[in-house]
C-alpha atoms as a PDB file:
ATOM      1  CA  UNK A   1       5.420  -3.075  50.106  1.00  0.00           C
ATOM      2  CA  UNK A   2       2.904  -3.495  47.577  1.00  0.00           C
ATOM      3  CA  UNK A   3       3.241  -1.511  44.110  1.00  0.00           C
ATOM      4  CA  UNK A   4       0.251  -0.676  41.838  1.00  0.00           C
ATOM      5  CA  UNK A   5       1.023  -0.449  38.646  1.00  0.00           C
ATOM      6  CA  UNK A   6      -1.894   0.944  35.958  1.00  0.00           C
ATOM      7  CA  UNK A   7      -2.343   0.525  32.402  1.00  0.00           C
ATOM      8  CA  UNK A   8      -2.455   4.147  30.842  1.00  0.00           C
ATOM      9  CA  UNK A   9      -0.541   3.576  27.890  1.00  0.00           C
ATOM     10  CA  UNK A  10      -2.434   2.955  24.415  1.00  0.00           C
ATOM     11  CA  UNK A  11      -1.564   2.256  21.055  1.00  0.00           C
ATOM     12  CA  UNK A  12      -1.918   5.595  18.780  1.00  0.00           C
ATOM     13  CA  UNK A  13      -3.629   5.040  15.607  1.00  0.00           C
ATOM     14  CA  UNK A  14      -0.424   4.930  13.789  1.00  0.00           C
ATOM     15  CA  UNK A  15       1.208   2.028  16.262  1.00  0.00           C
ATOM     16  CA  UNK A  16      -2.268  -0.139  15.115  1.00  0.00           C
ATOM     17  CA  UNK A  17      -1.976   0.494  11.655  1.00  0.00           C
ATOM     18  CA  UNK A  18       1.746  -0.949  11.360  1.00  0.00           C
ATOM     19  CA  UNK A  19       0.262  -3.677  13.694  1.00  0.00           C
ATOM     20  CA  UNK A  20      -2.846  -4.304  11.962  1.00  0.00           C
ATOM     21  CA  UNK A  21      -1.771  -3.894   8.763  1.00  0.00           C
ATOM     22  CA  UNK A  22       1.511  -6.828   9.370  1.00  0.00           C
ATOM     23  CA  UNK A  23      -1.459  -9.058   9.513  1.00  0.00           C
ATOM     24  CA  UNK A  24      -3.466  -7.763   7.253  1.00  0.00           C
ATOM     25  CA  UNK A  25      -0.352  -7.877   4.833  1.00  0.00           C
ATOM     26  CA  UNK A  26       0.324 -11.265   5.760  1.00  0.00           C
ATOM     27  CA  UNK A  27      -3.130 -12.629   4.442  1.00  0.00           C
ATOM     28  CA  UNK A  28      -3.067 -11.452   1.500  1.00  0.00           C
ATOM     29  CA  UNK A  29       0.610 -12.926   0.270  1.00  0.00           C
ATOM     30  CA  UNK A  30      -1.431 -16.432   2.115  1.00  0.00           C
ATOM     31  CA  UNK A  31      -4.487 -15.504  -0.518  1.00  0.00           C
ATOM     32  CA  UNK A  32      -2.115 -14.616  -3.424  1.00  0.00           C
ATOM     33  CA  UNK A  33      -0.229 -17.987  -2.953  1.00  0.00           C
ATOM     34  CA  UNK A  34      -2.983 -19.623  -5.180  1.00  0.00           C
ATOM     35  CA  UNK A  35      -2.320 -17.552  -8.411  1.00  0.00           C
ATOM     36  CA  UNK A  36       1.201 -19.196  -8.179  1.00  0.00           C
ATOM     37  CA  UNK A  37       2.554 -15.338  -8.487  1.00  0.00           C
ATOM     38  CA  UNK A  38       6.052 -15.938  -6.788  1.00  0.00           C
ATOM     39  CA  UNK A  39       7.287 -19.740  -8.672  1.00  0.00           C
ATOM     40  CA  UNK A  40       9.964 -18.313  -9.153  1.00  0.00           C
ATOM     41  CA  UNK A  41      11.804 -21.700  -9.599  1.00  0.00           C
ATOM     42  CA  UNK A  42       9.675 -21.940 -13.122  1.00  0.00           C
ATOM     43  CA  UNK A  43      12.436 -19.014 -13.777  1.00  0.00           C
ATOM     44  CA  UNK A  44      14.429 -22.009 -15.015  1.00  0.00           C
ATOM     45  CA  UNK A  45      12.294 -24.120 -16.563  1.00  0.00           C
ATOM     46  CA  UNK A  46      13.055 -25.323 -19.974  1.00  0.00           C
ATOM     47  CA  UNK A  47       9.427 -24.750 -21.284  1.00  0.00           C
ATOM     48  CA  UNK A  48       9.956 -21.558 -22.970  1.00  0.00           C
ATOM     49  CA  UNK A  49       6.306 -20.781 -22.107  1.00  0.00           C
ATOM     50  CA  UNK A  50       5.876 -21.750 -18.758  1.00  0.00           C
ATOM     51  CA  UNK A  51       8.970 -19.423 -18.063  1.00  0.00           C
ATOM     52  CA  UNK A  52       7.431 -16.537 -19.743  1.00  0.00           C
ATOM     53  CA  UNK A  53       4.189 -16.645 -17.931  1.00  0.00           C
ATOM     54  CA  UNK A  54       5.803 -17.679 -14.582  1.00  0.00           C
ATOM     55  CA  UNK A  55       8.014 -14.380 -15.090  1.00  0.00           C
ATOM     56  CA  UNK A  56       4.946 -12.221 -15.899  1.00  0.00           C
ATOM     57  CA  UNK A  57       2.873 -13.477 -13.033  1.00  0.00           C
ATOM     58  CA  UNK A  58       6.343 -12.528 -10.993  1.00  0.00           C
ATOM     59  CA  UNK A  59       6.474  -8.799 -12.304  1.00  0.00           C
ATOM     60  CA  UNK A  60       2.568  -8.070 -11.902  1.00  0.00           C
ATOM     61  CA  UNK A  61       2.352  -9.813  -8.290  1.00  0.00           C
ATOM     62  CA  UNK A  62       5.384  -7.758  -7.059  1.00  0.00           C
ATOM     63  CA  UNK A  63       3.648  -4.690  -8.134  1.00  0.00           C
ATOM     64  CA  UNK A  64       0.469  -5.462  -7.056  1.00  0.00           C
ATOM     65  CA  UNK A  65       0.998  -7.569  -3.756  1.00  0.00           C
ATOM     66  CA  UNK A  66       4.863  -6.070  -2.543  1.00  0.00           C
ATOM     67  CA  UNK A  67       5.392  -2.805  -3.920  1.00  0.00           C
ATOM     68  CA  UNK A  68       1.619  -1.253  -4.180  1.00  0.00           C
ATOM     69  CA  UNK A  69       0.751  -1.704  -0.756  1.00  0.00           C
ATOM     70  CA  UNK A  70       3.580  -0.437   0.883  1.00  0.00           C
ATOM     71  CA  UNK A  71       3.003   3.106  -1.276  1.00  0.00           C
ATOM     72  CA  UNK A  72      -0.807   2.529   0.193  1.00  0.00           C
ATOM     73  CA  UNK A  73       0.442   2.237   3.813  1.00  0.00           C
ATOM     74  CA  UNK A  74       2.539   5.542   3.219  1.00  0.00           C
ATOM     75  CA  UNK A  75      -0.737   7.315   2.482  1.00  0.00           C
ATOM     76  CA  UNK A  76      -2.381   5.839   4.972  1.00  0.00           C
ATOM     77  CA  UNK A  77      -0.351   6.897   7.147  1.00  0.00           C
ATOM     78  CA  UNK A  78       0.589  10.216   6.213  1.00  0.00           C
ATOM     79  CA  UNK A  79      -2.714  11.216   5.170  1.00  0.00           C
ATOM     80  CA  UNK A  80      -5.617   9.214   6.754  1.00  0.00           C
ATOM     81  CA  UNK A  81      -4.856   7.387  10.571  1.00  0.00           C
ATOM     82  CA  UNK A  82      -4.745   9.982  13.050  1.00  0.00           C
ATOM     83  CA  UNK A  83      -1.465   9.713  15.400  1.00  0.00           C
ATOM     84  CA  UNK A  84      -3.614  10.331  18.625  1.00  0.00           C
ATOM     85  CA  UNK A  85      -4.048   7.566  21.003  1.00  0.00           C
ATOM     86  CA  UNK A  86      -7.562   6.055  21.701  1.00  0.00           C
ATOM     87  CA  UNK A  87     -10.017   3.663  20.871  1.00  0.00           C
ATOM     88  CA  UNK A  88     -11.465   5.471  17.840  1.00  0.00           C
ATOM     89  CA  UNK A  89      -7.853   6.031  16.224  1.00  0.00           C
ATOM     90  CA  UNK A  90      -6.944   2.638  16.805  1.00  0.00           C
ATOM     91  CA  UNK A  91     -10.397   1.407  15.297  1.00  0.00           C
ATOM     92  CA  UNK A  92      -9.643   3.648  12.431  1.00  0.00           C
ATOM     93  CA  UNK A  93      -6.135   1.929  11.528  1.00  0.00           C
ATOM     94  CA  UNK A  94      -8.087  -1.298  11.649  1.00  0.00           C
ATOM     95  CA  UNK A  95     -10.804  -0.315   9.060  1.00  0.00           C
ATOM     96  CA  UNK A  96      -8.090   1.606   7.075  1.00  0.00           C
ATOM     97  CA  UNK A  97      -6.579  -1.955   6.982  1.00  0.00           C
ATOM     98  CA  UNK A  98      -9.477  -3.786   5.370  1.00  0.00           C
ATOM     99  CA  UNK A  99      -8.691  -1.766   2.203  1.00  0.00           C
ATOM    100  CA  UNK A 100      -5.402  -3.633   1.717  1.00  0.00           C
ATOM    101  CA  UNK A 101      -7.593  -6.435   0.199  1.00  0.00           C
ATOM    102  CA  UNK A 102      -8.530  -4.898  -2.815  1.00  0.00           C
ATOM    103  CA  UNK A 103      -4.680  -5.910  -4.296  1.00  0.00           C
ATOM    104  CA  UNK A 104      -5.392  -9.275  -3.722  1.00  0.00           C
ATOM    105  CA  UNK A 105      -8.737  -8.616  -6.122  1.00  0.00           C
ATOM    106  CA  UNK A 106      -6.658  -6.270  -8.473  1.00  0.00           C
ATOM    107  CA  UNK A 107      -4.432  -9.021  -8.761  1.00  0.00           C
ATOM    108  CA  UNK A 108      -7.369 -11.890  -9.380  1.00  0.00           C
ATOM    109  CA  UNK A 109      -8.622  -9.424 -12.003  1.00  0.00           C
ATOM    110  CA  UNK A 110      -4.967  -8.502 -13.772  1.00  0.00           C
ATOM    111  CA  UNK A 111      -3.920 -12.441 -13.960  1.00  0.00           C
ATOM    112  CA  UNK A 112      -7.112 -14.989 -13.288  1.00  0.00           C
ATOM    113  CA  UNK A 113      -9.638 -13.577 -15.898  1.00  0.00           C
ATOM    114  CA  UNK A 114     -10.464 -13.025 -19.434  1.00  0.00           C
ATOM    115  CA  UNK A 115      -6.638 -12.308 -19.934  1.00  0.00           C
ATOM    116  CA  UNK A 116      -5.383 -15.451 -18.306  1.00  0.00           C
ATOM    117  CA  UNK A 117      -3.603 -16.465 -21.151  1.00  0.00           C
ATOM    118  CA  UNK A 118      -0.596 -14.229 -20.664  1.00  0.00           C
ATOM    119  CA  UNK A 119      -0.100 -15.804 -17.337  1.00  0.00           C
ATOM    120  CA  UNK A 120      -1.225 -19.438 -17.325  1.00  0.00           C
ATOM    121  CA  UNK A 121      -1.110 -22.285 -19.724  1.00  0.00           C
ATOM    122  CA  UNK A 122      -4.543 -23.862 -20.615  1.00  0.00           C
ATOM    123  CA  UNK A 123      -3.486 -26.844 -18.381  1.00  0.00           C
ATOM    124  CA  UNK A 124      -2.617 -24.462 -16.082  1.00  0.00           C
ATOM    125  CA  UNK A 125      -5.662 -21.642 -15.595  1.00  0.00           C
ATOM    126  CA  UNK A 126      -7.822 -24.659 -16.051  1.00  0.00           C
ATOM    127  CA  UNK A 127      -6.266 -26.376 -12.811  1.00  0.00           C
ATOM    128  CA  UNK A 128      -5.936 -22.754 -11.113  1.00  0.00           C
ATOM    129  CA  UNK A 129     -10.350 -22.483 -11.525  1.00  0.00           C
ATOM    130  CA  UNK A 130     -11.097 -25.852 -11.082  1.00  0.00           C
ATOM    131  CA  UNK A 131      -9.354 -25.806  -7.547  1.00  0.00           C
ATOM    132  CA  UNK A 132     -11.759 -22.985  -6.976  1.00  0.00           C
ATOM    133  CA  UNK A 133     -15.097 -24.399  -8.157  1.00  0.00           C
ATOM    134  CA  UNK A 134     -15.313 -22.080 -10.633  1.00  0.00           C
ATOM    135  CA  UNK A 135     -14.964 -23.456 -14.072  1.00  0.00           C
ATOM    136  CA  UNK A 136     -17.676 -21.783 -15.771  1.00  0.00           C
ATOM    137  CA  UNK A 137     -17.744 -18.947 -13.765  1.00  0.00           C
ATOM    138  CA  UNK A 138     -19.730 -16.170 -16.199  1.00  0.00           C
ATOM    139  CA  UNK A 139     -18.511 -13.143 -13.373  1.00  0.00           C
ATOM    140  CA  UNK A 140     -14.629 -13.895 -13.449  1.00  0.00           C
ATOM    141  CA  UNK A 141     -14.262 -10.776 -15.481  1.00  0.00           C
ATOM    142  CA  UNK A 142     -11.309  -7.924 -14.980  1.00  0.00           C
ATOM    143  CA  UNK A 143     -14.081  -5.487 -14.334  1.00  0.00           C
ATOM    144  CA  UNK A 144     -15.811  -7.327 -11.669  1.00  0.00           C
ATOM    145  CA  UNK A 145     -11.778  -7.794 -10.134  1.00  0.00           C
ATOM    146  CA  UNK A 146     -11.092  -4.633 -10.727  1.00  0.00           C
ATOM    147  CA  UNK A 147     -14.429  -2.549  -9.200  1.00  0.00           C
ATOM    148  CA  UNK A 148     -14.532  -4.619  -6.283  1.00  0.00           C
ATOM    149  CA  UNK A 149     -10.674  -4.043  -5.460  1.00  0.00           C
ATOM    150  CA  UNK A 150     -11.726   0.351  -5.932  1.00  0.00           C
ATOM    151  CA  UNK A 151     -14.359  -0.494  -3.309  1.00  0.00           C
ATOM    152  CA  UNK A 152     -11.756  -1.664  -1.084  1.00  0.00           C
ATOM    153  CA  UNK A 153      -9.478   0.886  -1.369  1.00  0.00           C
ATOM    154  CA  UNK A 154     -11.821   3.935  -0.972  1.00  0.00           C
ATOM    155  CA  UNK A 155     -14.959   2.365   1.382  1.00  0.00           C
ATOM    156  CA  UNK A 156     -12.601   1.488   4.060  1.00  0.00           C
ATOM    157  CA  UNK A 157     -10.032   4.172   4.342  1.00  0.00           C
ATOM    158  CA  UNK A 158     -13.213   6.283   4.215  1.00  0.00           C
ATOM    159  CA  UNK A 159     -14.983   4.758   7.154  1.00  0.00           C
ATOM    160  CA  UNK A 160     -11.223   5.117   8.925  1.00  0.00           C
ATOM    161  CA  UNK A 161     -10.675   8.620   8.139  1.00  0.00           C
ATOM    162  CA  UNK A 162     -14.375   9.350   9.880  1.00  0.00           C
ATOM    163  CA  UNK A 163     -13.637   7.165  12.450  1.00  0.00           C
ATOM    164  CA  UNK A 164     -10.682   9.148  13.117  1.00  0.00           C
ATOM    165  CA  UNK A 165     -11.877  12.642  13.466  1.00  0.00           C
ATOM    166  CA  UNK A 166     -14.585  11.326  16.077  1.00  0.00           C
ATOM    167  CA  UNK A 167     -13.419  13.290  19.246  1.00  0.00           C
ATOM    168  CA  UNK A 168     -11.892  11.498  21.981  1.00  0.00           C
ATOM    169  CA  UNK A 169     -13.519  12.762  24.641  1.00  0.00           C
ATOM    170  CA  UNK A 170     -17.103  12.109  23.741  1.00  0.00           C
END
């Protein structure tokens, strides 16, 4: 006896956004790793200084990179994805996801730019550009950081929420 089985079971939008935004999560604690936000072994350091701006770095990328995105998934959640299953929800919870990236920029702009000081030795920021190509970078300003991050966080979950009230049966 031969059984068919069929595939009629889809992700809702809300089952892709946890998915989609795991990854999405995941790449931007890999893209933070290069502001050296979570050294927390510097906690100890004897260099009074280094400690201090190892600590600071700590505090602003646990806000910015742990604790501010989960609040963001909440609304995105609650408020945005739709909980219907489908192609368009599910393609919703993955442009709703793109907008997680403008931490990572809120965080270049809070700790990598004209403030760096606070965060990073001379020895230090100049090591954290240089790896970057950047060393006389004229744009590495908190503004730039910071606009481009509000982009992020209001283009995408735009596009998603649209996405999301397309009909299903079209």
């Amino acid at each position: 006896m031969v059984v068919e089985t069929t595939f009629s079971s889809y992700l809702t939008g809300e089952d892709a956004l946890v998915l989609f935004f795991g990854v999405y999560m995941t790449l931007v604690i890999s893209l933070s790793k290069k502001f050296r936000i979570f050294d927390m072994y510097l906690f100890f350091s004897r260099d009074k200084l280094k400690k201090l701006h190892s600590l600071r770095r700590f505090i602003v990328g646990f806000v910015l990179v742990d604790t501010m995105p989960i609040a963001w998934f909440w609304v995105l959640y609650r408020f945005v994805i739709p909980s219907e299953q489908g192609a368009f929800p599910i393609m919703a919870a993955a442009f709703a996801c793109f907008s997680i990236l403008g931490f990572e920029r809120f965080l270049h702009g809070v700790v990598a730019t004209e403030h760096h000081e606070k965060f990073y030795t001379p020895e230090e920021y100049d090591e954290l550009i240089g790896a970057w190509g950047r060393e006389n970078d004229e744009d590495n300003r908190f503004k730039v950081h910071a606009f481009t991050g509000m982009i992020y966080l209001i283009i995408f979950p735009v596009i998603a929420y649209f996405i999301g009230i397309i009909p299903i049966h079209l």
